[in-house]
C-alpha atoms as a PDB file:
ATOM      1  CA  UNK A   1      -1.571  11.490  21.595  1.00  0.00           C
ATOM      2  CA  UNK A   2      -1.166  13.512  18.926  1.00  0.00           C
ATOM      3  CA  UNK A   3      -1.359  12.257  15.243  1.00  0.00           C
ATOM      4  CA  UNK A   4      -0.735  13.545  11.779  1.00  0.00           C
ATOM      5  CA  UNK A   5      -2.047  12.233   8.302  1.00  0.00           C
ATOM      6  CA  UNK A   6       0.046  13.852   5.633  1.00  0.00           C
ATOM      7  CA  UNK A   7      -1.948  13.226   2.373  1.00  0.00           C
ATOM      8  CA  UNK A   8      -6.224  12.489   2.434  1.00  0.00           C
ATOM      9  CA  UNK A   9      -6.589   9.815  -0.045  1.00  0.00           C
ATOM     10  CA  UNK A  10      -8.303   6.330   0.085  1.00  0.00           C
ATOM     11  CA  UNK A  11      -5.468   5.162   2.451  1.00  0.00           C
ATOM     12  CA  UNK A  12      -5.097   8.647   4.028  1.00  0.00           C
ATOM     13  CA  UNK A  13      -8.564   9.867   4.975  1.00  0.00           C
ATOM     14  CA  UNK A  14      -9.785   6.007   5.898  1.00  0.00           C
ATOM     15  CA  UNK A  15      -6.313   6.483   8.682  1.00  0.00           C
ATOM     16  CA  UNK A  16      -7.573   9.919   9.611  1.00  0.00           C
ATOM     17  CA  UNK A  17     -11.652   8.824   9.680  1.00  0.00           C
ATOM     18  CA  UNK A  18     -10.972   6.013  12.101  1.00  0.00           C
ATOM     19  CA  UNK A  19      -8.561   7.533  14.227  1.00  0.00           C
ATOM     20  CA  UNK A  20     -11.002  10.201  14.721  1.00  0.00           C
ATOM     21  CA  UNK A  21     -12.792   7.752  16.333  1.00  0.00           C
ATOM     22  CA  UNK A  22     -10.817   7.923  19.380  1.00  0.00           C
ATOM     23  CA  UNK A  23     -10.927  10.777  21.870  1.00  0.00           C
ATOM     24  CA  UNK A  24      -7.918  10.105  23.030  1.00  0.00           C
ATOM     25  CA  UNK A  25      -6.390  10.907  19.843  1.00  0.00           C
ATOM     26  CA  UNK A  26      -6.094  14.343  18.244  1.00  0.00           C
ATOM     27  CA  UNK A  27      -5.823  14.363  14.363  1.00  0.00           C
ATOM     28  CA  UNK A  28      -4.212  16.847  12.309  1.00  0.00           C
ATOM     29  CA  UNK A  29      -4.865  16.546   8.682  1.00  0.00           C
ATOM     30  CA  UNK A  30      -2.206  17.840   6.017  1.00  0.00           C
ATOM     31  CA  UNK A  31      -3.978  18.408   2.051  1.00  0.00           C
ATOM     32  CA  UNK A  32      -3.435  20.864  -0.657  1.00  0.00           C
ATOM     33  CA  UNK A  33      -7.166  20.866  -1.758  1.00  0.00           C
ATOM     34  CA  UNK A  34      -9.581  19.366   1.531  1.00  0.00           C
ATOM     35  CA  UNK A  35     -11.486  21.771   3.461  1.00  0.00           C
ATOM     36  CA  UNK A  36     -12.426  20.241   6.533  1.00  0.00           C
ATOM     37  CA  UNK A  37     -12.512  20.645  10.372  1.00  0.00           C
ATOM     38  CA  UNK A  38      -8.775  19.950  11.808  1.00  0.00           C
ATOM     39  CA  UNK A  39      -7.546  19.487   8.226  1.00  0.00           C
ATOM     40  CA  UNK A  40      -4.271  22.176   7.115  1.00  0.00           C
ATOM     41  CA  UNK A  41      -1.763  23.090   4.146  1.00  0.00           C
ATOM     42  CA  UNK A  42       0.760  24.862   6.167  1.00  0.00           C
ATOM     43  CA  UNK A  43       2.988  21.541   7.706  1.00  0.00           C
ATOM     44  CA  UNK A  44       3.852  23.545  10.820  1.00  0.00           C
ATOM     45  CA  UNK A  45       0.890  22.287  12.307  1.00  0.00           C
ATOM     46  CA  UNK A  46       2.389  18.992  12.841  1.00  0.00           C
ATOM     47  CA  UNK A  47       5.265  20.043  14.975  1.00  0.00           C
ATOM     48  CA  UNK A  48       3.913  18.363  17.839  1.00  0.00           C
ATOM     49  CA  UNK A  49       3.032  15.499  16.622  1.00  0.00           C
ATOM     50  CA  UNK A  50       3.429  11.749  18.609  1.00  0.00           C
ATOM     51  CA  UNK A  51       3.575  10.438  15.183  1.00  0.00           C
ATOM     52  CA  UNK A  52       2.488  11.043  11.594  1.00  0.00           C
ATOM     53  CA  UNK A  53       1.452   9.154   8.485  1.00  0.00           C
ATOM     54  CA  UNK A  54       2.558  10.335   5.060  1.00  0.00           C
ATOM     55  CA  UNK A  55       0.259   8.980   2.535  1.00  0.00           C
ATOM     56  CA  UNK A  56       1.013  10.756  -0.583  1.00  0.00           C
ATOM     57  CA  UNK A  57       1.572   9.298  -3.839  1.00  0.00           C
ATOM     58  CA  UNK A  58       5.257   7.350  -4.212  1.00  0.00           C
ATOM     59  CA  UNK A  59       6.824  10.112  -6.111  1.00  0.00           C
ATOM     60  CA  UNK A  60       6.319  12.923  -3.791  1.00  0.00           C
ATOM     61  CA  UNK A  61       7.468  10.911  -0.493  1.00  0.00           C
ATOM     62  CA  UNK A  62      10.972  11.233  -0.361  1.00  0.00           C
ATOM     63  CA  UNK A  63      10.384  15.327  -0.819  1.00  0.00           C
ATOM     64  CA  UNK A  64       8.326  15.130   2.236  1.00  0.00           C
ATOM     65  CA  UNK A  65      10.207  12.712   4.348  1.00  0.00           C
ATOM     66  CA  UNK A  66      12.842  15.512   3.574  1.00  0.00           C
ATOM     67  CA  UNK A  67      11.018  18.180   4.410  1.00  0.00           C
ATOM     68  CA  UNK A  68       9.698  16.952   7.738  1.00  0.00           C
ATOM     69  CA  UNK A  69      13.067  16.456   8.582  1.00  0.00           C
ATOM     70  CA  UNK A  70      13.504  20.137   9.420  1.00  0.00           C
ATOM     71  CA  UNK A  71      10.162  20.293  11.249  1.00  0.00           C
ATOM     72  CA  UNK A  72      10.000  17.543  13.830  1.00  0.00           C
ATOM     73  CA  UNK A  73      11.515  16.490  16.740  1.00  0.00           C
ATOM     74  CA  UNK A  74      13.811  13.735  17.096  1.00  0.00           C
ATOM     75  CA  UNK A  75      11.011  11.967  19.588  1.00  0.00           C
ATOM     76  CA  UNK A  76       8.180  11.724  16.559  1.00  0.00           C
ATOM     77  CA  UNK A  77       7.129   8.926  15.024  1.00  0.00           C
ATOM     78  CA  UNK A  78       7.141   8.941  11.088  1.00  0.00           C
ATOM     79  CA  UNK A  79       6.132   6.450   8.729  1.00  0.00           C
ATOM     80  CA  UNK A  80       4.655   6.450   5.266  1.00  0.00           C
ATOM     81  CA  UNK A  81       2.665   3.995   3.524  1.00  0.00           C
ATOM     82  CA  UNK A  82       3.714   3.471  -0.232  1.00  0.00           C
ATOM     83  CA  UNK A  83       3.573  -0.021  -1.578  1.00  0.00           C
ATOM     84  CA  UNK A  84       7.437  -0.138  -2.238  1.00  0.00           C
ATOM     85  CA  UNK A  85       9.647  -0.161   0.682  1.00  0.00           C
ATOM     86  CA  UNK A  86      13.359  -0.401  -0.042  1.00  0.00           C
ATOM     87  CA  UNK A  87      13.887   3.387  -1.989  1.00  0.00           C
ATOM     88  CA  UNK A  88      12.746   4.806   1.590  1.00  0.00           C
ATOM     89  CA  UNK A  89      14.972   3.352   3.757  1.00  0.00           C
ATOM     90  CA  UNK A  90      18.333   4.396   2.417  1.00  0.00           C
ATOM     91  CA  UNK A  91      18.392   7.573   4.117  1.00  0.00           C
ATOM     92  CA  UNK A  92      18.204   8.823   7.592  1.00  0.00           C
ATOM     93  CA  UNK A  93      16.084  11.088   9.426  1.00  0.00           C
ATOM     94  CA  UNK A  94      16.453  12.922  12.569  1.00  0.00           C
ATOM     95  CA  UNK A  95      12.823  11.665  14.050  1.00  0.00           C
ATOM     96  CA  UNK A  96      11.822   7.972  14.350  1.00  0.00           C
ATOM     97  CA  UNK A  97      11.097   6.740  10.731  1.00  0.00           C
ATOM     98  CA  UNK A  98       9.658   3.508  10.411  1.00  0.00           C
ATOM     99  CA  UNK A  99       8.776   2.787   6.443  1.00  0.00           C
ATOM    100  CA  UNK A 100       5.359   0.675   6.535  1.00  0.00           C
ATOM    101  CA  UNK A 101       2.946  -0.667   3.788  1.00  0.00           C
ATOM    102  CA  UNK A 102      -0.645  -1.532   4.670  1.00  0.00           C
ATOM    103  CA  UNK A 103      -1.841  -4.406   2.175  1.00  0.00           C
ATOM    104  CA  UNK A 104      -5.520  -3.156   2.310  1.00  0.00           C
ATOM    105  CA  UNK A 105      -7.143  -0.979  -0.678  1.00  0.00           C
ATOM    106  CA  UNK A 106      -9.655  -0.437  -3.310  1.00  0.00           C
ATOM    107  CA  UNK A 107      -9.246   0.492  -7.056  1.00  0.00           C
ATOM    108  CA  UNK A 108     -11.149   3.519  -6.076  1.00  0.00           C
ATOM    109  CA  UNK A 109      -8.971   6.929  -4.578  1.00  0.00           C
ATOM    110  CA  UNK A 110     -10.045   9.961  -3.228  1.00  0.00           C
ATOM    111  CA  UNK A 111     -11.175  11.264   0.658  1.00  0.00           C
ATOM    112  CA  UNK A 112     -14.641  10.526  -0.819  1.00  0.00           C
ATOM    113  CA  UNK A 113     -13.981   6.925  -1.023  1.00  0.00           C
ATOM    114  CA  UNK A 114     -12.314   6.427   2.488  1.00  0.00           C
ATOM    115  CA  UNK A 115     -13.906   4.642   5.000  1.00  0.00           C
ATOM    116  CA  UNK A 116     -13.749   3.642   8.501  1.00  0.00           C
ATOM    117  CA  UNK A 117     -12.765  -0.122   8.432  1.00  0.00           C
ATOM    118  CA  UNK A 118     -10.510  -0.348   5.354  1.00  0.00           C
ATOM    119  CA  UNK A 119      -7.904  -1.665   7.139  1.00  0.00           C
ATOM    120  CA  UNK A 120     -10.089  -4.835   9.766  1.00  0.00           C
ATOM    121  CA  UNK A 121      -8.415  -7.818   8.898  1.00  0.00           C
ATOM    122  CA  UNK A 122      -5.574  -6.705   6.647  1.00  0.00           C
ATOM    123  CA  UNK A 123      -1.739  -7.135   6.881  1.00  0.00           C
ATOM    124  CA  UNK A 124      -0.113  -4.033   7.576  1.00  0.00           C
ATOM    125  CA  UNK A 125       4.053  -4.871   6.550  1.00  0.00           C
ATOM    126  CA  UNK A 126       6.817  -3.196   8.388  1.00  0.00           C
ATOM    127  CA  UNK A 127      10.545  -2.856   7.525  1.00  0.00           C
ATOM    128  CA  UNK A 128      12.097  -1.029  10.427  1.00  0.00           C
ATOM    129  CA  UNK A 129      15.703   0.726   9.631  1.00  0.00           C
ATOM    130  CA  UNK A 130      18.608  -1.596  10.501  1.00  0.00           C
ATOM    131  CA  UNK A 131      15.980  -4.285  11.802  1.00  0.00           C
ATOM    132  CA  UNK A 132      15.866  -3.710  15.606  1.00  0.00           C
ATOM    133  CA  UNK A 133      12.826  -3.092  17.764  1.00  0.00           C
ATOM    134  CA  UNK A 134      12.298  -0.261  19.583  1.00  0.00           C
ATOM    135  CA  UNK A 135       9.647   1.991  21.517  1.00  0.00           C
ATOM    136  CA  UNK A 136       8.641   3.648  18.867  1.00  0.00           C
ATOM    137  CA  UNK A 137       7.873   0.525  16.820  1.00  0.00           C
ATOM    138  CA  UNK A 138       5.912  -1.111  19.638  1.00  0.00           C
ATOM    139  CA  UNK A 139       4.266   2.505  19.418  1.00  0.00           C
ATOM    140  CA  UNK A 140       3.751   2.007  15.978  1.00  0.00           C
ATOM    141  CA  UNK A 141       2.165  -1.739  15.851  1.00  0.00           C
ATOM    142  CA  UNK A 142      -0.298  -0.380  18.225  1.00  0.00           C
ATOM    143  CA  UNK A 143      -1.922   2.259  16.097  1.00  0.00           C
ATOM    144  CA  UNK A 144      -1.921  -0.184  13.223  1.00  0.00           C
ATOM    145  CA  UNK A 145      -3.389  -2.821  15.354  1.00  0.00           C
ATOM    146  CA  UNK A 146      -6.309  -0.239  16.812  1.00  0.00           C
ATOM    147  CA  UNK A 147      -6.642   0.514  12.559  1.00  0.00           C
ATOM    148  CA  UNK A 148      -7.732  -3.769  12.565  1.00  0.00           C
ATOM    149  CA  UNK A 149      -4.670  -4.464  10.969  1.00  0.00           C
ATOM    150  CA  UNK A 150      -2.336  -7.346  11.375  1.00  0.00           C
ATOM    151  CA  UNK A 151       1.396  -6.297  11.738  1.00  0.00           C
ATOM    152  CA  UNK A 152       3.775  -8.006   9.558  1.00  0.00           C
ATOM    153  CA  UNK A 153       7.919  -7.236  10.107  1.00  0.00           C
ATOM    154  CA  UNK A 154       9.917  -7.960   7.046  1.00  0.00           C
ATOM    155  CA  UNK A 155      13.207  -6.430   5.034  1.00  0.00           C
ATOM    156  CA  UNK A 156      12.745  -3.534   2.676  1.00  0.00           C
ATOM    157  CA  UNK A 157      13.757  -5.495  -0.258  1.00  0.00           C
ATOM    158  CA  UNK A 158      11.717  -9.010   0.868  1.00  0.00           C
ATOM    159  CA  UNK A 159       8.722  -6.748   0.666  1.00  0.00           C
ATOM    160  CA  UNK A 160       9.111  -5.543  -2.665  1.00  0.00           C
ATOM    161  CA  UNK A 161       9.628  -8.745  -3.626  1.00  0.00           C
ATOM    162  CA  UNK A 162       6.763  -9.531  -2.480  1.00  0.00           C
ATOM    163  CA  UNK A 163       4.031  -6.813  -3.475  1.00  0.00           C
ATOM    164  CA  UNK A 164       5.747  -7.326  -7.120  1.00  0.00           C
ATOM    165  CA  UNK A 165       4.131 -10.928  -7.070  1.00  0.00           C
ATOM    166  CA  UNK A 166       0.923 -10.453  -5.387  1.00  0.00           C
ATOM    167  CA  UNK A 167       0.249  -7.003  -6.307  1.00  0.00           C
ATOM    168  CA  UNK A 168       2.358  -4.909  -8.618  1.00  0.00           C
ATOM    169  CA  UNK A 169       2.445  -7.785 -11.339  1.00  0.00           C
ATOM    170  CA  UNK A 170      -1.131  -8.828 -11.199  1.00  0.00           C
ATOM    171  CA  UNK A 171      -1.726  -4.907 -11.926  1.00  0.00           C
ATOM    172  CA  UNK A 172      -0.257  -5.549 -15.176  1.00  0.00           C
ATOM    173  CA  UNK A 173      -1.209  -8.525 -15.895  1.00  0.00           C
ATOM    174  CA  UNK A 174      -5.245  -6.973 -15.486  1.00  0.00           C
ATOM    175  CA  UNK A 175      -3.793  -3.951 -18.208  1.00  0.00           C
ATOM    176  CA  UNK A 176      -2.693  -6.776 -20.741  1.00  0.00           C
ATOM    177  CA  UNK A 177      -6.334  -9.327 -20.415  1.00  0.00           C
ATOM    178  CA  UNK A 178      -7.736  -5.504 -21.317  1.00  0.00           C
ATOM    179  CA  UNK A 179      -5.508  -5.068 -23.958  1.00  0.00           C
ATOM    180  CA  UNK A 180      -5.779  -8.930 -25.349  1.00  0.00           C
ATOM    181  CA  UNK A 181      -9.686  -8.077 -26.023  1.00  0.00           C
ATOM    182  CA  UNK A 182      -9.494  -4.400 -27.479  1.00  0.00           C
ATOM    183  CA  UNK A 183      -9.217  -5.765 -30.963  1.00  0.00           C
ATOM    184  CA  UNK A 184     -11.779  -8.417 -30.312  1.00  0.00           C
ATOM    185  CA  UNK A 185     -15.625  -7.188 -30.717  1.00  0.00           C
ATOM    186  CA  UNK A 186     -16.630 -10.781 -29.799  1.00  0.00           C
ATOM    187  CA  UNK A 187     -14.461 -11.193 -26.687  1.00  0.00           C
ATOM    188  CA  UNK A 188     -15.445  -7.690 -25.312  1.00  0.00           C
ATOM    189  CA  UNK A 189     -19.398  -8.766 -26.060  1.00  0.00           C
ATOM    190  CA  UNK A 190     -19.312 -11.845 -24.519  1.00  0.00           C
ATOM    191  CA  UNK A 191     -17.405 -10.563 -21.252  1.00  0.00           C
ATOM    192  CA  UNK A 192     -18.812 -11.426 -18.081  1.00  0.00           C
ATOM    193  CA  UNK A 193     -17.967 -11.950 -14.155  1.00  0.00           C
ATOM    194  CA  UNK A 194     -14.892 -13.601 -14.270  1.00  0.00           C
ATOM    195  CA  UNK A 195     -13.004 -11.370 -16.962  1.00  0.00           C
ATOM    196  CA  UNK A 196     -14.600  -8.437 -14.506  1.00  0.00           C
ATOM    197  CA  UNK A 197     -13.031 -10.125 -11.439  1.00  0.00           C
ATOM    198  CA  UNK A 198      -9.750 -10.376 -12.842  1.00  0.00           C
ATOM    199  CA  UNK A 199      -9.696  -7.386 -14.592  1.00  0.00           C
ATOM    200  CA  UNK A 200     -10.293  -5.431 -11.715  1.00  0.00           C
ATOM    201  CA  UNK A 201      -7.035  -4.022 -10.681  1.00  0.00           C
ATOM    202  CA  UNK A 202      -6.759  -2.554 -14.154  1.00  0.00           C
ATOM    203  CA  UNK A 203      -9.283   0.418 -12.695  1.00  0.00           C
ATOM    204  CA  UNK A 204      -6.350   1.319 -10.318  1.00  0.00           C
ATOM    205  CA  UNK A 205      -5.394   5.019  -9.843  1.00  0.00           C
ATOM    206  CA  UNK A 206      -3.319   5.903 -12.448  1.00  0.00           C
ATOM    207  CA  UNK A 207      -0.619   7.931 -10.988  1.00  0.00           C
ATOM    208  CA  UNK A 208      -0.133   4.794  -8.274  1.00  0.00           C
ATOM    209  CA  UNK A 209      -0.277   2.390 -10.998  1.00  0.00           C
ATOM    210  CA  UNK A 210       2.295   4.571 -12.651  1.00  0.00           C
ATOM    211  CA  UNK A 211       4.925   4.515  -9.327  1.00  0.00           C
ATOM    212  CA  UNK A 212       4.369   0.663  -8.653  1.00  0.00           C
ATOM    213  CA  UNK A 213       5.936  -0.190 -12.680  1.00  0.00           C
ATOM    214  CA  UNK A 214       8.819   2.817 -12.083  1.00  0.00           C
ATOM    215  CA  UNK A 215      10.052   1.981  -9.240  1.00  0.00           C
ATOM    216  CA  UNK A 216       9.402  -1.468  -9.268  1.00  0.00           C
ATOM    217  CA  UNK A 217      10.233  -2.556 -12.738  1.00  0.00           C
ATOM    218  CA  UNK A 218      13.138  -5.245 -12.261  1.00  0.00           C
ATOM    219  CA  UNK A 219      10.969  -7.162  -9.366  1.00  0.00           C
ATOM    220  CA  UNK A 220       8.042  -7.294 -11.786  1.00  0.00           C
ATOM    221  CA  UNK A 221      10.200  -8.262 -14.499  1.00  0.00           C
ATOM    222  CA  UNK A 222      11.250 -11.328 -12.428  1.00  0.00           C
ATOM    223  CA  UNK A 223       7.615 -11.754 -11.468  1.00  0.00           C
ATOM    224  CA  UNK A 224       6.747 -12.076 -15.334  1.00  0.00           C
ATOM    225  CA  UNK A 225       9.506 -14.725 -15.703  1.00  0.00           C
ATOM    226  CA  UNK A 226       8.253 -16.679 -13.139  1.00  0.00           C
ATOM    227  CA  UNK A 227       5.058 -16.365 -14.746  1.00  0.00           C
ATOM    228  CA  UNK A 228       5.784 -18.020 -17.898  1.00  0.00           C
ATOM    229  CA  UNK A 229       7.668 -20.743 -16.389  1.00  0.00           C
ATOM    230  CA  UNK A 230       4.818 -21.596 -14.326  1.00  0.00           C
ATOM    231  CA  UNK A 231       2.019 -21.445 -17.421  1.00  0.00           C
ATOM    232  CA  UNK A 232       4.794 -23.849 -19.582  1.00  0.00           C
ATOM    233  CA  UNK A 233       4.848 -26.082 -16.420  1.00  0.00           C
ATOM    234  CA  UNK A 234       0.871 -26.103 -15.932  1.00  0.00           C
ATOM    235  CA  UNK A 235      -0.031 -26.780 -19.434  1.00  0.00           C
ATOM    236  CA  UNK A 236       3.139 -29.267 -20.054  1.00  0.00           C
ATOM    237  CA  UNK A 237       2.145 -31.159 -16.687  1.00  0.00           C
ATOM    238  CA  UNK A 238      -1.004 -33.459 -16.134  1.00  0.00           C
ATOM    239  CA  UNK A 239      -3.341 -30.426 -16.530  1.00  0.00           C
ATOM    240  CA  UNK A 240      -6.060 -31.705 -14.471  1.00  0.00           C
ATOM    241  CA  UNK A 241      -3.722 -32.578 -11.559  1.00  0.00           C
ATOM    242  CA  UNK A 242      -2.055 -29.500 -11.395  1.00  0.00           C
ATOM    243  CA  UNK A 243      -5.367 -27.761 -11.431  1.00  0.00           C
ATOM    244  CA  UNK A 244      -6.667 -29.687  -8.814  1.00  0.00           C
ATOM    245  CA  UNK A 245      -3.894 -28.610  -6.531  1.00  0.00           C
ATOM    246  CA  UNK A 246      -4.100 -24.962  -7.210  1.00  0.00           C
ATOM    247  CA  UNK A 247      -7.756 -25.310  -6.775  1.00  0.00           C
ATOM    248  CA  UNK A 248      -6.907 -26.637  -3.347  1.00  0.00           C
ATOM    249  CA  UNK A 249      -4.729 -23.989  -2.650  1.00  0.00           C
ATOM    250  CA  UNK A 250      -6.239 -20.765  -3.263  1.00  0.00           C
ATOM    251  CA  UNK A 251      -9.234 -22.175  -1.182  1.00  0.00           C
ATOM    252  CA  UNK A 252      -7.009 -22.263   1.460  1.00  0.00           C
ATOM    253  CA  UNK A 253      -5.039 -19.312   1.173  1.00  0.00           C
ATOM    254  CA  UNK A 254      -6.964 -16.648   2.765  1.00  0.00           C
ATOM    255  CA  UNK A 255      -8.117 -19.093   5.529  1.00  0.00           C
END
């Protein structure tokens, strides 16, 4: 089998490292500014290709998607990973796209920072065109499941939903605990662990950070609304119950 990784970022290269793993797998590699062994600019060397990733930033996808579409046969596999699912699946393509979104990451970027075993024990969602299963999908859920992941089928716009609660909105909700302190010499001398933990995401790669509020903005709007109501109801309600159940909870949430 023959596989392409469009794009050599965190998400990218850790795809194309662990892959490479397998020598039943040939990788192709696709990056404007990597110099390594199997790794291209020109996209013609993904013509045949079983399947291919496309890992690049959200605001160059849809110009690739595109451009593959001229390339490949109507037998590949093609899906791309960006965190927002819905503005990729109003179109369609003559090969087999299948939009996906792995939920695994670091606030790091770069080949440098990919690794083999990014994605052991993540979910890994899926929103396949018009909802059916097919081949290529089973094809698909393989791959992600040999990458560790856990596949996760959904609707483009449940998804966004989604990622603007448990992701895209706790992004900017790490950028505004940053800006709360920037006026207060105190606060940012006393900071320890826990404003670090929480803060965390607001170390994200800019450009992504950037893509997740455009093209996400009314989801994480309603996120923020949700928000609020929830704080009123928290610190209007018997404070120490309520606490005591969210404690409860998020211990049991990744279990």
């Amino acid at each position: 089998m023959k596989i392409g990784v469009i794009g050599l970022g965190l998400i990218g290269g850790s795809i194309f490292k662990e892959l490479s793993l397998n020598v039943e797998y040939e990788l192709v590699g696709i990056s404007r500014t990597l110099k390594a062994k199997n790794v291209y600019t020109d996209y013609n060397n993904l013509k045949d290709c079983d399947l291919v990733f496309v890992c690049t930033p959200i605001n160059a996808t849809l110009e690739i998607l595109d451009a593959l579409n001229d390339l490949l046969p109507e037998t590949t596999i093609v899906t791309d990973v960006c965190s927002l699912k819905n503005f990729v699946s109003n179109k369609e393509y003559k090969y087999n796209f299948i939009p996906s979104h792995p939920m695994a990451g670091t606030e790091k970027s770069g080949w440098e920072n990919s690794f083999v075993g990014l994605f052991k024990g993540a979910k890994w969602a899926i929103t396949p065109i018009g909802g059916n299963i097919t081949p290529a999908q089973d094809a698909l859920e393989k791959i992600i499941k040999e990458l560790g992941a856990e596949p996760v089928v959904t609707s483009p716009e449940e998804h966004d939903r989604a990622v603007a609660l448990i992701s895209h909105f706790p992004l900017v909700v790490a950028q505004a605990l940053c800006e709360n302190i920037k006026d207060n010499k105190l606060a940012q001398l006393l900071v320890s662990t826990g404003f670090k933990d929480t803060t965390r995401l607001a170390l994200s790669n800019i450009e992504m950070a950037t893509d997740m509020v455009d093209f996400n903005r009314k989801n994480i709007v309603e996120a923020l609304k949700l928000f609020e109501k929830n704080i009123n109801e928290i610190l209007n309600d018997d404070y120490k119950l309520k606490a005591t159940e969210l404690k409860d909870f998020r211990a049991n949430l990744y279990n």
